[in-house]
Protein backbone atom coordinates (compact mmCIF):
# COMPACT_ATOMS: atom_id res chain seq x y z
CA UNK A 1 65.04 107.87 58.14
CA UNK A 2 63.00 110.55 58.73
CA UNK A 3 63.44 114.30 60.28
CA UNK A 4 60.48 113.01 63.01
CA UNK A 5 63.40 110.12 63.84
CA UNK A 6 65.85 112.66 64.83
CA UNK A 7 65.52 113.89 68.19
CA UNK A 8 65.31 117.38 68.05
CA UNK A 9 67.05 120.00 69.85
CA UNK A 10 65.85 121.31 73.23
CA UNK A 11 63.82 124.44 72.85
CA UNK A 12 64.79 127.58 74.20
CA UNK A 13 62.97 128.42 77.96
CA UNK A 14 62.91 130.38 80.29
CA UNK A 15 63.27 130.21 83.90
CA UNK A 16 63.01 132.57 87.13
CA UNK A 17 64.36 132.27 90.28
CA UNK A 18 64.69 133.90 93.94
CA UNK A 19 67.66 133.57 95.57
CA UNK A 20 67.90 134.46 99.40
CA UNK A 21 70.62 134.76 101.81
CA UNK A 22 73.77 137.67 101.50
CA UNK A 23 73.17 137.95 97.85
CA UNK A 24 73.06 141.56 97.99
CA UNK A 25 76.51 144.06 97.98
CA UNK A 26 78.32 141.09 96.94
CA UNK A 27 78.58 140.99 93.27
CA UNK A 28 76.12 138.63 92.78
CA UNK A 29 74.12 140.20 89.68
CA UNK A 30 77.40 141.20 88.46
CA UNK A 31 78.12 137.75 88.44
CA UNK A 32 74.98 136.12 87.85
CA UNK A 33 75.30 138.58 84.40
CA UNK A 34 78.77 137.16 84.00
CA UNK A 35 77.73 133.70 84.10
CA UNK A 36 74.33 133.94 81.87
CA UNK A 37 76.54 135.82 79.18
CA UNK A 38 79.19 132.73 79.25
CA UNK A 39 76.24 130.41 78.71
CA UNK A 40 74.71 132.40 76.10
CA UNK A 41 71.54 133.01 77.87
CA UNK A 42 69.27 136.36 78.44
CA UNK A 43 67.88 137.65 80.63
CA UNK A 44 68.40 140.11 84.17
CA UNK A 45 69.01 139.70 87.81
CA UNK A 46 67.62 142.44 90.18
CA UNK A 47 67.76 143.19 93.83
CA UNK A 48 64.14 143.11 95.65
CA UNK A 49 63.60 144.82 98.74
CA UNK A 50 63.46 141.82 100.95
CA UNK A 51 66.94 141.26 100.04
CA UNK A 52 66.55 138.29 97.77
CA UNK A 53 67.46 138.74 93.95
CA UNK A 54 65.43 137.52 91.44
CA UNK A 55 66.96 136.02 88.10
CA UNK A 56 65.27 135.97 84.85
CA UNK A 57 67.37 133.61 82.57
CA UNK A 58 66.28 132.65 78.92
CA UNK A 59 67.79 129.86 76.67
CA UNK A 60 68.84 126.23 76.11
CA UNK A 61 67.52 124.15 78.91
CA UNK A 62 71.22 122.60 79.28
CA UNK A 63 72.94 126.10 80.17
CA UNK A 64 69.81 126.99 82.33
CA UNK A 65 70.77 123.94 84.49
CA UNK A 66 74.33 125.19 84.85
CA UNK A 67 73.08 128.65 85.77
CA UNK A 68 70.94 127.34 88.35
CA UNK A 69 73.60 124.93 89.52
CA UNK A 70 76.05 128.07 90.17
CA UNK A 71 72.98 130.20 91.54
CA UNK A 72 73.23 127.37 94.41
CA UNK A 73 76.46 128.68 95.37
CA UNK A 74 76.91 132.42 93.59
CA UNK A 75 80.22 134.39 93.75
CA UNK A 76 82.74 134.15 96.99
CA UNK A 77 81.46 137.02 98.40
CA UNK A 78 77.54 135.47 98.59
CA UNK A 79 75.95 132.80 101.15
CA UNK A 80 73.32 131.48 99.69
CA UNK A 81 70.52 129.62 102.28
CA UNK A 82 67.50 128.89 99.38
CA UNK A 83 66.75 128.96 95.59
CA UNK A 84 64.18 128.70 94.43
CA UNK A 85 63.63 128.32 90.66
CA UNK A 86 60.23 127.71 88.13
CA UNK A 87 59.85 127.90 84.72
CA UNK A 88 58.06 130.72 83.06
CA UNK A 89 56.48 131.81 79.87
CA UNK A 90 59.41 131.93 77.37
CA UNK A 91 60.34 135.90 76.41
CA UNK A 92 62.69 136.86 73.76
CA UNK A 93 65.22 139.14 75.20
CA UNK A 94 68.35 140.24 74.13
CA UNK A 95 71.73 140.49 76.12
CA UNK A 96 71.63 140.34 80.24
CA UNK A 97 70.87 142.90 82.07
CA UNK A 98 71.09 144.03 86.22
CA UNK A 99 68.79 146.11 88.02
């Protein structure tokens, strides 16, 4: 057997989304940061001025799919009404940040 007939490990990507509703003043990219950091994914989540916040997350395509599956719902606090996710260009960035 060959290393080509091992399927190889997922790459490392990066994906952005917007997520509207009351996601602002409740903790979300406290917890959004939370979350990533339990995954072991980079990245940032940051208010906009519409009142969405937009997350930047960066790593294994499985933990992605969890973060976006909790983005759906966010912390207790939060009502989320849309997200809307897309993958991006992948960046290497270190640790989570909030802005």
């Amino acid at each position: 057997m060959t290393e080509s007939d091992h399927p190889s490990e997922p790459q490392a990507v990066c994906i952005r989304c917007l997520v509207s509703g009351r996601v602002q003043g409740v903790f979300f990219r406290a917890s959004t940061r939370e979350q990533a950091l339990g995954l072991g994914l980079t990245g940032e989540a940051r208010n906009l001025p519409d009142g969405r916040v937009e997350v930047l997350a960066c790593g294994d395509p499985r933990a992605l799919e969890r973060l976006r599956d909790w983005l759906r719902q966010g912390p207790p606090q939060a009502v989320v009404s849309n997200l809307v996710c897309e993958v991006v260009p992948y960046q290497a960035l270190s640790g989570f940040g909030t802005s």
